[in-house]
Protein backbone atom coordinates (compact mmCIF):
# COMPACT_ATOMS: atom_id res chain seq x y z
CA UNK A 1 127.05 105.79 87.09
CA UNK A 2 130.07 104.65 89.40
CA UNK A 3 127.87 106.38 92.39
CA UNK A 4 124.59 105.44 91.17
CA UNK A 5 125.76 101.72 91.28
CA UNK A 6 128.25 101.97 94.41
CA UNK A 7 127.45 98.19 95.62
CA UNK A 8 127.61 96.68 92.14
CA UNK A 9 131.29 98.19 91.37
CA UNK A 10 132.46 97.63 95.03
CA UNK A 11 130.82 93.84 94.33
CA UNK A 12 132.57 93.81 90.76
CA UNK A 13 136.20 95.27 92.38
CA UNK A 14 135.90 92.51 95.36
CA UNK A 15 135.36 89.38 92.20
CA UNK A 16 138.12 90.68 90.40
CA UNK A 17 140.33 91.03 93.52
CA UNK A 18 139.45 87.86 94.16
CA UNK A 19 140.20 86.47 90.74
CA UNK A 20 143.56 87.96 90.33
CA UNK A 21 144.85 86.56 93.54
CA UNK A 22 143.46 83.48 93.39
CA UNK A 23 144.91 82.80 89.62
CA UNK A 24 148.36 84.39 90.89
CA UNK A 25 148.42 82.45 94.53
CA UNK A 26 147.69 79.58 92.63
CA UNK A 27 150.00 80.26 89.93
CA UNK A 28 152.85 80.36 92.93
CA UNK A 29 151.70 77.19 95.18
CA UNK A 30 151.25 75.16 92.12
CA UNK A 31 154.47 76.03 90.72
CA UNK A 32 156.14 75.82 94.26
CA UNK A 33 155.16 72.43 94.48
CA UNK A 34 155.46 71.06 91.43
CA UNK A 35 159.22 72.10 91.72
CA UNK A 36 159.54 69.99 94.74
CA UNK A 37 157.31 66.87 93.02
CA UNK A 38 159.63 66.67 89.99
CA UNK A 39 162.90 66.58 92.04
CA UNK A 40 164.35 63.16 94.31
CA UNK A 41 163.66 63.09 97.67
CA UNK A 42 166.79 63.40 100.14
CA UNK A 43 166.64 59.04 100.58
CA UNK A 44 166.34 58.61 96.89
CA UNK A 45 169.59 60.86 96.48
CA UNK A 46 171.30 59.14 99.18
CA UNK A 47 170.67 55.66 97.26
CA UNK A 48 171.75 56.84 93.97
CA UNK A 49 175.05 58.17 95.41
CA UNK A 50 175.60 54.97 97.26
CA UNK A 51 175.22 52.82 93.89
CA UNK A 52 178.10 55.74 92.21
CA UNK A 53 179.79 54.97 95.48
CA UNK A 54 179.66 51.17 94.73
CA UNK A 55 180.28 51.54 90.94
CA UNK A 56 183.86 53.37 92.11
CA UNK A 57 184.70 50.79 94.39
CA UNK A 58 184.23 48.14 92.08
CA UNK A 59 186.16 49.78 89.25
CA UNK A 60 189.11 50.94 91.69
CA UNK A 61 189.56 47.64 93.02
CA UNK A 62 188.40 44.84 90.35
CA UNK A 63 189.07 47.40 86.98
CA UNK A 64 186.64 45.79 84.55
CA UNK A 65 186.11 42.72 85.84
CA UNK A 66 185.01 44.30 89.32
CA UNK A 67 182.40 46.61 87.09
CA UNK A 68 181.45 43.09 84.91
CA UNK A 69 180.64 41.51 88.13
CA UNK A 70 178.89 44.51 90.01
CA UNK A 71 176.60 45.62 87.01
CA UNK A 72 175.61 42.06 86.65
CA UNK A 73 174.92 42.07 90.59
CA UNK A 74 172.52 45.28 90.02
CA UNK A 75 170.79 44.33 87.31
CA UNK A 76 169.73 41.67 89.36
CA UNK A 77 168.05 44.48 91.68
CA UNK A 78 167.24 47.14 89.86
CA UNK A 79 165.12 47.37 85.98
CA UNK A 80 166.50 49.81 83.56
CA UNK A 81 169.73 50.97 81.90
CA UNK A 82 172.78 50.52 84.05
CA UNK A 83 176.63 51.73 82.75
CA UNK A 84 179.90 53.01 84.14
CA UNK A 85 181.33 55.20 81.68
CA UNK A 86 184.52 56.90 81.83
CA UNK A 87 185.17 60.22 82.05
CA UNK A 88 185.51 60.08 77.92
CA UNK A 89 182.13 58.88 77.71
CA UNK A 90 183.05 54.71 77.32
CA UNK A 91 182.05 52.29 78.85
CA UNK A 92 184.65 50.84 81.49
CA UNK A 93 182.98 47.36 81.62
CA UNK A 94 183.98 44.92 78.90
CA UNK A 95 180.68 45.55 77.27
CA UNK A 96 180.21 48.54 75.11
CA UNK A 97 177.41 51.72 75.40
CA UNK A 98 174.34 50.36 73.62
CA UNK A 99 172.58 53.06 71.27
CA UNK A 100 170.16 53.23 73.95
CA UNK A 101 172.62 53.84 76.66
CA UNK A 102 174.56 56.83 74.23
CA UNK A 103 170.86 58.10 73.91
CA UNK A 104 170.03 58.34 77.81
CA UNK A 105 174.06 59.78 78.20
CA UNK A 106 173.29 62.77 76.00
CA UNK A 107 169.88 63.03 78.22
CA UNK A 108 171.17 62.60 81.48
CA UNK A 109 170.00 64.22 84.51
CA UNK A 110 172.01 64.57 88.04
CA UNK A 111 170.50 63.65 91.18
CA UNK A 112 169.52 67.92 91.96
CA UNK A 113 168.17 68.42 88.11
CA UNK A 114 164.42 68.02 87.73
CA UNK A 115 162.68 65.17 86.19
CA UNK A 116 159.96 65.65 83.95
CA UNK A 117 156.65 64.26 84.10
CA UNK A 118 156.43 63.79 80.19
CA UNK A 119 158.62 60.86 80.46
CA UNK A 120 155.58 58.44 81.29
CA UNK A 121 157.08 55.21 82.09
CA UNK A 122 160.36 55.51 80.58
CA UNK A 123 162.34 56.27 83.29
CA UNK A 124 165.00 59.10 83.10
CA UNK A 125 168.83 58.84 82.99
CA UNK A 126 171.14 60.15 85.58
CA UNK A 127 174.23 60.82 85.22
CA UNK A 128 176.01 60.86 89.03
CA UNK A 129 179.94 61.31 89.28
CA UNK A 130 182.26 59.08 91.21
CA UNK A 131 182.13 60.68 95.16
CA UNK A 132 186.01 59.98 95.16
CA UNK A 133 187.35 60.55 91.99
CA UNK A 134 184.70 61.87 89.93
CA UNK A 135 187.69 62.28 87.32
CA UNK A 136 187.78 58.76 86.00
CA UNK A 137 184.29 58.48 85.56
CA UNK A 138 180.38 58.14 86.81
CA UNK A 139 177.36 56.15 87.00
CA UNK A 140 174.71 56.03 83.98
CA UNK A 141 171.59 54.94 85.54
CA UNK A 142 167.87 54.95 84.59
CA UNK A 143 166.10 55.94 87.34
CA UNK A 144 163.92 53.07 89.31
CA UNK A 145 160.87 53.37 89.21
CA UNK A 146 160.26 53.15 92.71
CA UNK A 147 162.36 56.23 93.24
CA UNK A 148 160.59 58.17 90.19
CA UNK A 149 159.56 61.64 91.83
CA UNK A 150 155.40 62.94 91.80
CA UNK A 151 153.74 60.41 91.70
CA UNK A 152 151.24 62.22 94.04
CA UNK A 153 151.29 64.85 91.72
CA UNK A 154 148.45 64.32 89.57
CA UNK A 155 146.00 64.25 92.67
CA UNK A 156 147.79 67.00 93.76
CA UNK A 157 147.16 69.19 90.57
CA UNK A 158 143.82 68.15 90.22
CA UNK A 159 143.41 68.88 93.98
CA UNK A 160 144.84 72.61 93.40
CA UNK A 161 142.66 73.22 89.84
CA UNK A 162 139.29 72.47 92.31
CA UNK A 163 140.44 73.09 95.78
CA UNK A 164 141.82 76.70 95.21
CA UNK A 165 138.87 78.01 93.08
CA UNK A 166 136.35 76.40 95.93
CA UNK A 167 138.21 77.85 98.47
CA UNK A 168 137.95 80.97 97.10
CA UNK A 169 134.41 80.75 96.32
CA UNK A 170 133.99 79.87 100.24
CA UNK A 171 135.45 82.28 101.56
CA UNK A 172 134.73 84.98 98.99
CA UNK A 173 130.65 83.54 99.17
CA UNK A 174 131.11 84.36 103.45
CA UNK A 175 132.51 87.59 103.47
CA UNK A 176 129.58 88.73 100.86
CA UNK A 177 127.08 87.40 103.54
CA UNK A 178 128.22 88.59 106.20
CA UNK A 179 128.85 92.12 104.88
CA UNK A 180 124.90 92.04 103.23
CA UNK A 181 123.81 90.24 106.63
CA UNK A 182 124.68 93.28 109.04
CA UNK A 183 122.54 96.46 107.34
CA UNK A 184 120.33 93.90 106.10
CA UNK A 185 119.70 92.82 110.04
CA UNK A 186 119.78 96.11 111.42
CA UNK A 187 116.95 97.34 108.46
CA UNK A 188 115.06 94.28 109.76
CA UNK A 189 114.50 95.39 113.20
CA UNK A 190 113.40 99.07 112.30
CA UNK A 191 110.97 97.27 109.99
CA UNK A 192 109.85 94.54 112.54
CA UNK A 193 110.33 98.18 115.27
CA UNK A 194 107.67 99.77 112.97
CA UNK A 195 104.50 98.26 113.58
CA UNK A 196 104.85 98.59 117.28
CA UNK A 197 106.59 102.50 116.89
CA UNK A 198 105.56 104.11 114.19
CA UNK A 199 108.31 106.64 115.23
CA UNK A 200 111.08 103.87 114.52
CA UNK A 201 113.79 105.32 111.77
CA UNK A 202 117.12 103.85 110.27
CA UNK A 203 119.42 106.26 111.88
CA UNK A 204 123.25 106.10 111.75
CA UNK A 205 126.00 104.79 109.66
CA UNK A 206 123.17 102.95 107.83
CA UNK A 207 121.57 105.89 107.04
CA UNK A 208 124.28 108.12 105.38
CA UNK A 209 125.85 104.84 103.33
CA UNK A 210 126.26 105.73 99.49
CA UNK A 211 125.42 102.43 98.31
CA UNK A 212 122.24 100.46 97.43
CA UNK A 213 121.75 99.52 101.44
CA UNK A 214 121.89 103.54 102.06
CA UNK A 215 119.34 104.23 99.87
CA UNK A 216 117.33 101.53 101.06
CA UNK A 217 117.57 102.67 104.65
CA UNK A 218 116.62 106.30 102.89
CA UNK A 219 113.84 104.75 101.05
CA UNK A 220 112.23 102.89 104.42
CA UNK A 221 112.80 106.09 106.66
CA UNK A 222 110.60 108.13 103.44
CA UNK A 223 107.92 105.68 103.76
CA UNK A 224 107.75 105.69 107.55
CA UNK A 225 107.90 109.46 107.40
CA UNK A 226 104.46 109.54 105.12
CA UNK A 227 103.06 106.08 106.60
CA UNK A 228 103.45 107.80 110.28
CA UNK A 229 102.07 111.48 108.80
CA UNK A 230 99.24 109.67 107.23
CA UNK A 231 98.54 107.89 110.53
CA UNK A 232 98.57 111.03 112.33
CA UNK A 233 96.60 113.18 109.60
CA UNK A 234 93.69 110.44 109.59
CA UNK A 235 93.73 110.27 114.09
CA UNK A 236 93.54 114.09 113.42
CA UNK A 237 90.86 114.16 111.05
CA UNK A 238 89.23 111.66 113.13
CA UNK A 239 88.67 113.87 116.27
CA UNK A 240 87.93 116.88 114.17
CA UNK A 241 85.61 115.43 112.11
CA UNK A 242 84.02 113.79 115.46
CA UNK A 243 84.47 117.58 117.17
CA UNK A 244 82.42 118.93 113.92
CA UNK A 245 79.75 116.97 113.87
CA UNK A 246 78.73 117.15 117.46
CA UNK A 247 77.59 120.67 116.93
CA UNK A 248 74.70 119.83 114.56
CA UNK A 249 74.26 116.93 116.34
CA UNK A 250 73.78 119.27 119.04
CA UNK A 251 71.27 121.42 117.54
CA UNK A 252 69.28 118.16 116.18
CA UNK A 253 68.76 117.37 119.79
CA UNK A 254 67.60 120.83 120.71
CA UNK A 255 65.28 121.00 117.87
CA UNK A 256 63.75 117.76 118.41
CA UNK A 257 62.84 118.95 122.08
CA UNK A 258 61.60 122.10 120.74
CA UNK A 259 58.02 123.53 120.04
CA UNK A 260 59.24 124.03 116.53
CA UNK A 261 56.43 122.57 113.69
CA UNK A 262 57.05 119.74 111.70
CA UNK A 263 57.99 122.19 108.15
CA UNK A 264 60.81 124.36 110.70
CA UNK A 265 61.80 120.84 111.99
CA UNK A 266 62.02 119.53 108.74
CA UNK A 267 63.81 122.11 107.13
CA UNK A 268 66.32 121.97 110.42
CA UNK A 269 67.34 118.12 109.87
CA UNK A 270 67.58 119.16 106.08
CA UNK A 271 69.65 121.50 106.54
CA UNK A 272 71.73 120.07 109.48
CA UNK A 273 72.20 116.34 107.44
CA UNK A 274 73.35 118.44 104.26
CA UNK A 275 76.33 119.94 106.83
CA UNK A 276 77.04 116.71 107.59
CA UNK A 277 76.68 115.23 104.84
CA UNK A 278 79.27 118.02 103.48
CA UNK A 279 81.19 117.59 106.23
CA UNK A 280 81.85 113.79 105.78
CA UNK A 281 82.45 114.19 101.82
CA UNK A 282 85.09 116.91 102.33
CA UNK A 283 86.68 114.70 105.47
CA UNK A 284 87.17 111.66 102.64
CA UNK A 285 88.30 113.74 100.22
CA UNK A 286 91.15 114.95 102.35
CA UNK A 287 91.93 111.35 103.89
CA UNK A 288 91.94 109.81 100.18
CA UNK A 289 95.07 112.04 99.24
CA UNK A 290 96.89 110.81 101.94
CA UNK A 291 96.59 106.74 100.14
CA UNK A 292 96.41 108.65 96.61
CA UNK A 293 99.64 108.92 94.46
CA UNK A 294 97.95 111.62 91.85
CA UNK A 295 99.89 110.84 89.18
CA UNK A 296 97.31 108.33 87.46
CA UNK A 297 95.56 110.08 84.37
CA UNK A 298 98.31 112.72 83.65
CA UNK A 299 97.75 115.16 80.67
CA UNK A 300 98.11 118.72 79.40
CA UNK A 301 95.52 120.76 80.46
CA UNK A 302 94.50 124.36 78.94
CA UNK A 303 94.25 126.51 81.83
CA UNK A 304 91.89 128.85 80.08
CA UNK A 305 89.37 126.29 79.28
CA UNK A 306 89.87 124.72 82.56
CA UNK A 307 88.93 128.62 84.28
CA UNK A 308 86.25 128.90 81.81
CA UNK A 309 84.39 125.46 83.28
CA UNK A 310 85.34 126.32 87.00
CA UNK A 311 83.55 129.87 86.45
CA UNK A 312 80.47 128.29 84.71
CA UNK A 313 79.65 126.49 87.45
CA UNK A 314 80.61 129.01 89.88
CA UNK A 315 78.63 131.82 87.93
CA UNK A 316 75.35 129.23 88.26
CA UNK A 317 76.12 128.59 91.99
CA UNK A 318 76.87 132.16 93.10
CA UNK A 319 74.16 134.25 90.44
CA UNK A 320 77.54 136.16 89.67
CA UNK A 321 78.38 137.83 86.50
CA UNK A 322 80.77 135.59 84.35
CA UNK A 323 82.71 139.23 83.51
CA UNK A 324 83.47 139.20 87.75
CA UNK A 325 86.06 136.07 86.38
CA UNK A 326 88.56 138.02 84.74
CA UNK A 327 91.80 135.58 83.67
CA UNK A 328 94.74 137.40 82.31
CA UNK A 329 96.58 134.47 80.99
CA UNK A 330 97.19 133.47 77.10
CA UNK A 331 95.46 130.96 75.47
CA UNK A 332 98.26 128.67 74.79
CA UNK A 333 99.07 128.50 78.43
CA UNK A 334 99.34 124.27 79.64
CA UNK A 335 99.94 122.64 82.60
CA UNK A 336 100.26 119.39 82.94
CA UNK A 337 98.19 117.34 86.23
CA UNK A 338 94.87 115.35 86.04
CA UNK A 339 91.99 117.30 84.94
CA UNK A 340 89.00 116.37 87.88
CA UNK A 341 92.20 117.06 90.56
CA UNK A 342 92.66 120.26 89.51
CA UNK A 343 89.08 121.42 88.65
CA UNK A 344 88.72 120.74 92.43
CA UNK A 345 91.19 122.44 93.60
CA UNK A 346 90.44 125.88 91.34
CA UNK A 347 86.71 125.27 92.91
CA UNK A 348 87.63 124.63 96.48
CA UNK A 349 89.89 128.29 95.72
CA UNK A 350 86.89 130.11 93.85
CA UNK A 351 84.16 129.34 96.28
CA UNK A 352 86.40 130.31 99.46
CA UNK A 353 87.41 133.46 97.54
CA UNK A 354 83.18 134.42 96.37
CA UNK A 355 82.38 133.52 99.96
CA UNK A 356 84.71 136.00 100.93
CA UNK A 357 84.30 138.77 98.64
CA UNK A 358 82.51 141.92 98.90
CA UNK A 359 79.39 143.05 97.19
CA UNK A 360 80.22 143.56 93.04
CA UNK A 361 83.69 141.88 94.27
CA UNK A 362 86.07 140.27 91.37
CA UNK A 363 87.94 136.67 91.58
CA UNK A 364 90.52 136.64 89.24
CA UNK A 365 93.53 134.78 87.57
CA UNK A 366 96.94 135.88 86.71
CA UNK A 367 99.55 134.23 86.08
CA UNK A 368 103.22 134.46 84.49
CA UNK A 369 105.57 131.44 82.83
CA UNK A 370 108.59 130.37 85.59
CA UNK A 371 111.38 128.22 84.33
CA UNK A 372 108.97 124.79 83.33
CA UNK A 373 106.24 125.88 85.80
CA UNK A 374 102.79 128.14 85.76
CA UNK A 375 103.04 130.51 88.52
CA UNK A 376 99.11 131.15 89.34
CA UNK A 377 97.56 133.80 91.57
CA UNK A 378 93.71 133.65 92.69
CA UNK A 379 92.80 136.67 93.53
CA UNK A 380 90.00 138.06 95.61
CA UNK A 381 88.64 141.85 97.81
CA UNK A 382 87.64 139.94 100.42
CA UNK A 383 89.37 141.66 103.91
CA UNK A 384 92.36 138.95 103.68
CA UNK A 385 93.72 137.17 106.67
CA UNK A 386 95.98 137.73 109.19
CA UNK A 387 99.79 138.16 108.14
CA UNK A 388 100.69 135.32 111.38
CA UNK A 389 98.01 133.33 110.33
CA UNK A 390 98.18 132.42 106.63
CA UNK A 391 99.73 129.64 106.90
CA UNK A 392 97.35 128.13 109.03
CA UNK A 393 94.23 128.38 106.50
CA UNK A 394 95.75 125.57 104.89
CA UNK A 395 95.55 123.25 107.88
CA UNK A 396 92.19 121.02 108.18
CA UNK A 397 89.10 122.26 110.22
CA UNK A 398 90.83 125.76 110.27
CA UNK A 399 88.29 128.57 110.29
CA UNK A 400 89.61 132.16 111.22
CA UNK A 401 86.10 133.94 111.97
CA UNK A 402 87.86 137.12 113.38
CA UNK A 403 89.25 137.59 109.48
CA UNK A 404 86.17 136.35 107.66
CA UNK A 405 83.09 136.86 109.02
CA UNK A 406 81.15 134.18 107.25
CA UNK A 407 80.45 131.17 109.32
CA UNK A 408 80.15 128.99 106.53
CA UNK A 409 82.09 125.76 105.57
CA UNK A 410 84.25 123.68 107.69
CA UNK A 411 87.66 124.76 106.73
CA UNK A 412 88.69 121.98 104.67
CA UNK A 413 88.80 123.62 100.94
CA UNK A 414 92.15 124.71 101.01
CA UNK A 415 93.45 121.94 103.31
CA UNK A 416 92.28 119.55 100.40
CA UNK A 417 93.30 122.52 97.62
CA UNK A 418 96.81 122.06 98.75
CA UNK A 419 97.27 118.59 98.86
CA UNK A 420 96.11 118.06 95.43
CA UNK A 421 98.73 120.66 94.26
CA UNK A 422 101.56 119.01 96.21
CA UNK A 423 100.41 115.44 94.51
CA UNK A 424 100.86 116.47 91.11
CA UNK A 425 104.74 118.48 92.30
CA UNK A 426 103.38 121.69 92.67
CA UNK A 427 102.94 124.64 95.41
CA UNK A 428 100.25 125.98 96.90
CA UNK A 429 100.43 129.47 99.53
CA UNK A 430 98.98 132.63 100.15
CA UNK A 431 99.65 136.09 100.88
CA UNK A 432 97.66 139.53 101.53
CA UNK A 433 97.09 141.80 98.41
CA UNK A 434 95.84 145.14 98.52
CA UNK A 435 92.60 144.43 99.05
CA UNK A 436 92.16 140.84 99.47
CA UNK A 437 93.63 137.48 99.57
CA UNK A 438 95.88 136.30 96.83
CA UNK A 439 96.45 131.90 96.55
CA UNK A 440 99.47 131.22 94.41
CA UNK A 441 99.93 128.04 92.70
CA UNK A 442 102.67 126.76 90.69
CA UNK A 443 102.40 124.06 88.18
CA UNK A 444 104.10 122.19 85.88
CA UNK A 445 104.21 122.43 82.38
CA UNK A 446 103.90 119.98 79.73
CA UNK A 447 107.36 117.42 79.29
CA UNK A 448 108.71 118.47 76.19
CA UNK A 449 108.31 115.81 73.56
């Protein structure tokens, strides 16, 4: 599954890779800086100690009249809660801690601490110790409001929620791109290579990827393989067919300058058109299984009934004896292809082999069960072929006169025999019995249900 799927789980690792450290980068930056939005600012320290600074100066040199007359001097300047308490917690001005004020001095905050954003607009109390003596007592202050810490900080929070996740996205949605982009590009110009060279392939690091791209590249260097063998197999077929038919062509023309009569004439261009005629049939054939697939009408076949059609007709073609078409297989031996491909090839492989065979000759079928597969052998006397050459019976327009003296045919039967095996996934060869040729086929059995 995991290598089936490479790009998806390498996709899927990247996202969550992604996720985890933007949540935890996040995490960090916006707790880095919302440490630093709920504390003062170095000036607003600076002014705080200044008005403890005061507060000391005024109580060291006026007692409580001095702190009367400064408190009444800042609350002229500054909103909020102001007190100077003694180190006891009183109040060293002639007026005593309101409730209010005992409230904020069990609350209170020093200039360092942190001030929370759940205050809203009550301020916080500070609490900041005499500079000199901070023994006899401090400053209990709300904080102004102009001083109040993070007040960016919404904007800023909001700013991180969005902005980080975006980011991410970007940068995340880029690398993706640009990762598909390159194999994608360099797939593009085989493909765009192709028309031009049908030879063009997907070689390289491309090629041997494990992921989906890989087997792309794999996939598009398959098709060019068949696209460019078709190509080649219908150019060839092309000139041979065009090489073929030039000899009766040839002999038209000498007949029709002959002194032959009109009945030997006749029965020349009959005979001449049906070659052709035979000629151009078989050629299709063999060109339509490049563009066929052969796995459209798919069924399990009886190979006993199918051999007992293929030697009715071949018994009324040849005059032979139905008992010269022995088959040695049981009746409950299936294979599973499309009936008409396969009743051509066992024709295409009966005809060649009664063509072949001697007078009172045999053509029959054996066969033994393989593993999910019929192994098949059609067997003939004829005087066999060549052991270097049977390979090449199975190539189009292939006719080996020196091992079969008939003339007949234009060596296309097998040719087209072995493609339709191959089609439906099976195998198709030959080898020299004792007499004869034998053609082995394997095919595949039924799916089990």
């Amino acid at each position: 599954m995991l290598k089936r799927y490479s790009l998806l789980w390498r996709l899927a690792l990247v996202l969550v890779v992604v996720a985890v450290t933007t949540m935890v980068a996040g995490t960090r930056i916006t707790g880095v800086l919302r440490d630093d939005a709920q504390r003062l600012n170095q000036q607003a320290i600076a002014i705080m100690q200044g008005y403890a600074a005061a507060a000391e100066q005024a109580w060291l040199t006026g007692g409580q009249a001095g702190v009367d007359q400064w408190l009444a001097d800042m609350r002229s300047r500054e909103a909020g809660d102001i007190a100077v308490i003694s180190a006891t917690d009183q109040s060293l001005s002639s007026v005593p801690l309101t409730e209010q004020e005992r409230a904020g001095l069990r609350f209170q905050r020093g200039v360092d601490s942190r001030m929370s954003f759940r205050y809203g607009k009550k301020m916080p109390y500070l609490g900041v110790p005499f500079p000199v003596a901070p023994e006899q007592g401090s400053l209990l202050m709300q904080l102004p409001p102009r001083l109040r810490p993070g007040t960016y900080w919404p904007w800023v929070e909001n700013l991180l929620l969005v902005g980080m996740p975006t980011l991410s996205a970007f940068l995340l949605g880029g690398l993706l791109f640009w990762r598909a982009r390159v194999p994608l590009k360099a797939l593009q110009a085989q493909v765009l290579g192709f028309k031009d060279d049908t030879q063009a392939r997907v070689t390289g690091p491309l090629a041997t990827r494990g992921d989906e791209f890989g087997e792309l590249a794999r996939s598009f260097n398959h098709m060019a393989e068949q696209v460019s063998g078709m190509l080649d197999t219908q150019r060839q077929l092309l000139n041979d067919m065009s090489h073929e038919l030039r000899t009766p062509l040839s002999r038209l023309s000498v007949a029709l300058e002959s002194d032959m009569s009109e009945a030997e004439l006749r029965q020349r261009v009959d005979q001449e058109l049906h070659h052709m005629r035979t000629l151009v049939d078989d050629t299709l054939a063999l060109g339509w299984q490049d563009t066929d697939t052969g796995t459209s009408g798919l069924e399990s076949l009886s190979l006993t009934a199918l051999w007992d059609m293929i030697v009715e007709n071949a018994a009324f073609e040849s005059g032979w004896d139905k008992r010269r078409f022995p088959c040695a297989l049981p009746d409950d031996a299936l294979v599973y292809g499309n009936l008409n491909v396969l009743a051509q090839v066992f024709e295409n492989l009966v005809r060649n082999a009664i063509r072949h065979s001697p007078e009172q000759g045999t053509v029959q079928l054996l066969g033994q069960w393989e593993e999910g597969t019929w192994h098949l052998q059609v067997v003939d006397q004829g005087p066999g072929v060549p052991d270097d050459k049977l390979d090449r019976i199975f190539a189009p327009f292939v006719r080996l006169d020196a091992a079969r003296a008939d003339r007949s045919g234009f060596g296309l039967g097998l040719s087209i025999a072995r493609r339709a095996v191959e089609r439906l996934g099976g195998e198709l060869w030959a080898h020299n019995g004792t007499p004869g040729l034998c053609v082995h086929l394997r095919l595949p059995a039924p799916p089990l249900v």
